[in-house]
Protein backbone atom coordinates (compact mmCIF):
# COMPACT_ATOMS: atom_id res chain seq x y z
CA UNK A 1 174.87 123.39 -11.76
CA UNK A 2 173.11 120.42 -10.15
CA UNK A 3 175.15 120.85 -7.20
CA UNK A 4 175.21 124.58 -6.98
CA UNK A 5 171.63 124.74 -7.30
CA UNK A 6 171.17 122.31 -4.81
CA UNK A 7 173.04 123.74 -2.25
CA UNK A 8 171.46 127.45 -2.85
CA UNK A 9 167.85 125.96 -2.14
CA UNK A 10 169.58 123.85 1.25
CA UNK A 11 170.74 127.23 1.74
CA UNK A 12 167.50 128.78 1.18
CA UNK A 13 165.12 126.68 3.27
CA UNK A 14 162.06 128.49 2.06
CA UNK A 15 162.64 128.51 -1.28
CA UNK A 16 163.27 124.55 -1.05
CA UNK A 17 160.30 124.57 0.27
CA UNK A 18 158.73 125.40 -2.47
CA UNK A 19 160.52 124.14 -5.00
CA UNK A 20 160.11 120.37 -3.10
CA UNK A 21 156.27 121.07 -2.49
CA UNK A 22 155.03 122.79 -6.20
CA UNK A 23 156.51 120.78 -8.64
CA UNK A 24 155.67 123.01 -11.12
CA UNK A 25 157.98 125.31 -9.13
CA UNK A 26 160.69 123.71 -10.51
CA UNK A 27 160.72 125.50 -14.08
CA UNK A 28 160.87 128.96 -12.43
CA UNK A 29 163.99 127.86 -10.04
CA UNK A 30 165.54 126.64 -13.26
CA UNK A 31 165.66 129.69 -14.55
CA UNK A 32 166.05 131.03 -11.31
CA UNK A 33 169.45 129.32 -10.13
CA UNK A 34 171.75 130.07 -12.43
CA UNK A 35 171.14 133.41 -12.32
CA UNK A 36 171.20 133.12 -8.58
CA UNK A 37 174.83 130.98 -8.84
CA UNK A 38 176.44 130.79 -12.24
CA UNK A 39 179.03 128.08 -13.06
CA UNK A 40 180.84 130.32 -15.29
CA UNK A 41 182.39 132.94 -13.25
CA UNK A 42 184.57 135.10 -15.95
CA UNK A 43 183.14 135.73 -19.50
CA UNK A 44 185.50 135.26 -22.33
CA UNK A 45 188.38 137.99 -22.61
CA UNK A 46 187.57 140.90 -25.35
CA UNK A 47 189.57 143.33 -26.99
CA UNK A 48 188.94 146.68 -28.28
CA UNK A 49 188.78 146.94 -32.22
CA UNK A 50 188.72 150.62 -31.35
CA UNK A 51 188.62 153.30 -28.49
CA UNK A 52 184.99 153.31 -27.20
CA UNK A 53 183.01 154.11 -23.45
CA UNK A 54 181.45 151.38 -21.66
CA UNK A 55 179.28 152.35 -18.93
CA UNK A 56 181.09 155.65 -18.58
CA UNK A 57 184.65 154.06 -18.90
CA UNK A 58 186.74 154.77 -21.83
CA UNK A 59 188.35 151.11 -23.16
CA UNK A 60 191.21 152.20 -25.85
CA UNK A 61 191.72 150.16 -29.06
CA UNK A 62 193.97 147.10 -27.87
CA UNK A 63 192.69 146.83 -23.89
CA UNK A 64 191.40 143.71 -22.81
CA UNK A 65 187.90 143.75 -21.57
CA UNK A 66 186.48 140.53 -19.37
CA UNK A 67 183.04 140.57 -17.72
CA UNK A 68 181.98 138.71 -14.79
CA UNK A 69 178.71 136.85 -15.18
CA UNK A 70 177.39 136.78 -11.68
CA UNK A 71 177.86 140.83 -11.44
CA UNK A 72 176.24 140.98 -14.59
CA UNK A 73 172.98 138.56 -13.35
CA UNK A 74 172.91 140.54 -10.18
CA UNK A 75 172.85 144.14 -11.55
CA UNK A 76 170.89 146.83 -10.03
CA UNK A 77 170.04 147.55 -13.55
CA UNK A 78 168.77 144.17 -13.97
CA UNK A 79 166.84 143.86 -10.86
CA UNK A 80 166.03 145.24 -7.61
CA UNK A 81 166.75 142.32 -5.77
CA UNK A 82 169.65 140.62 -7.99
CA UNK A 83 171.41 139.34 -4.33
CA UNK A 84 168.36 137.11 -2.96
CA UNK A 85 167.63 133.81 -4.43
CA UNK A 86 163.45 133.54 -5.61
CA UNK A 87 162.18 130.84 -7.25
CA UNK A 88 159.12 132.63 -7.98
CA UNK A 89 161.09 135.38 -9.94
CA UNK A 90 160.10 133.56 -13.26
CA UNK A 91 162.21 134.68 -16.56
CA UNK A 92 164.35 137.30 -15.89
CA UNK A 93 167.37 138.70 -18.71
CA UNK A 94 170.37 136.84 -17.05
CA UNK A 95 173.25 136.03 -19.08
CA UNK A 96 174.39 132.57 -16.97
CA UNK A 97 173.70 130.87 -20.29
CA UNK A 98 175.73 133.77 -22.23
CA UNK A 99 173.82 135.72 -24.84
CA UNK A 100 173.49 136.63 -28.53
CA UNK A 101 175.48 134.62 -30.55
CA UNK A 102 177.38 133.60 -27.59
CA UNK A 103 174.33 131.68 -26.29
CA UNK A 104 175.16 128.62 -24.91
CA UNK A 105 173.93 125.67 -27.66
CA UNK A 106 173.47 123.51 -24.54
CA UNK A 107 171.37 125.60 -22.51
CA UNK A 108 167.91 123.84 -23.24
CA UNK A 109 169.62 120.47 -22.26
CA UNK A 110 171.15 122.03 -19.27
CA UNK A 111 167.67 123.82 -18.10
CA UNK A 112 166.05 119.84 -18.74
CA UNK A 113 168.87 118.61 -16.74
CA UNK A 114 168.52 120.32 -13.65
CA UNK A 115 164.38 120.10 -13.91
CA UNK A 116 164.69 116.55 -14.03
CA UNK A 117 167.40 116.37 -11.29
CA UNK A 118 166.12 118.68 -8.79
CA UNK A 119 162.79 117.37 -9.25
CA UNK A 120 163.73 113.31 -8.68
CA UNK A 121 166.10 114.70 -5.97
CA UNK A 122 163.48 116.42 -4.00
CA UNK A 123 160.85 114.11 -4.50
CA UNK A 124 163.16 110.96 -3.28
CA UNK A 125 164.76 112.84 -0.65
CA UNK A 126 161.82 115.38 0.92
CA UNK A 127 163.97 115.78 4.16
CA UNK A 128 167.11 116.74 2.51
CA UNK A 129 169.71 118.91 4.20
CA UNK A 130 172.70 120.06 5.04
CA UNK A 131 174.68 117.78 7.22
CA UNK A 132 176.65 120.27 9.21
CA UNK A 133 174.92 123.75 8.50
CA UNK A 134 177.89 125.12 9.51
CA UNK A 135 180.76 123.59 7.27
CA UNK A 136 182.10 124.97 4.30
CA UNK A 137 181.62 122.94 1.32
CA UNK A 138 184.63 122.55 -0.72
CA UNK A 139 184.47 124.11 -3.86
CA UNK A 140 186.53 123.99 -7.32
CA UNK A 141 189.30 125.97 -7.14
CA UNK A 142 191.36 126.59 -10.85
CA UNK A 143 188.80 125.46 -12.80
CA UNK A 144 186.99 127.15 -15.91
CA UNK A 145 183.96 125.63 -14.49
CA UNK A 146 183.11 126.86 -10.89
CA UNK A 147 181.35 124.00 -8.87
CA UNK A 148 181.51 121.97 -5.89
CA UNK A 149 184.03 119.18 -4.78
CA UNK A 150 181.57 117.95 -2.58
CA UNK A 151 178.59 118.29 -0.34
CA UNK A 152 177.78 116.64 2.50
CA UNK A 153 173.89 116.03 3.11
CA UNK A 154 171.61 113.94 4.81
CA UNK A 155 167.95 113.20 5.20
């Protein structure tokens, strides 16, 4: 999430902006980017106990039933503006972290994690950027986690 979150703000000039010049802004893009970019792509497979509708689809008893987080965190329903990235947004519903009793135990370390690491990172690096704008950074392919290979910055 480090990663991802740090290439969404490179991506998102003014919102680095002020995430790099508030440091206070850095709570609110916590909660912020992994709504924007999840690392967990698929939720956990489901199956029917019995027939029932979900939003207006019938699921029979025995179907399989998996939800994709990032749809989920960028529903209309959810918010207006679910596709643009705002580190302003504050708390929002999102389910990056799952939810219920499928709440991720590690979440508060995780949100700590990326405070501290965004923060340190943007403090010791003001000018960071992309290297090449352009380029595609290489991502995790096959993996349960969805991530980065690598990025290539400069400053």
């Amino acid at each position: 999430m480090i990663s991802l979150g740090t290439l969404a703000l490179l991506r998102h000039p003014d919102q680095l902006a002020l995430v790099r010049d508030d440091p206070r802004a850095v709570e609110d893009a916590v909660e912020e980017l992994p709504r924007f970019t999840s690392v967990l792509h698929a939720g956990f497979v489901r199956v029917a106990v019995e027939d029932t509708t979900i939003g207006g689809h019938l699921v029979r008893r025995g179907e399989h039933v998996v939800t994709s987080l990032p749809a989920a965190n960028r529903d209309p329903a959810l918010l207006d503006d679910g596709d643009d990235l705002d580190v302003t947004r504050g708390r929002c519903p999102h389910v990056a972290f799952g939810h219920g009793i499928h709440h991720c135990l590690g979440a508060t370390l995780a949100r700590l994690e990326l405070q501290l690491a965004l923060a340190a990172l943007l403090q010791r690096f003001p000018g960071l950027r992309l290297a090449d704008p352009a380029a595609r950074p290489a991502f995790k392919h096959r993996a349960l986690i969805y991530g980065l290979r690598s990025l290539s910055i400069t400053w």
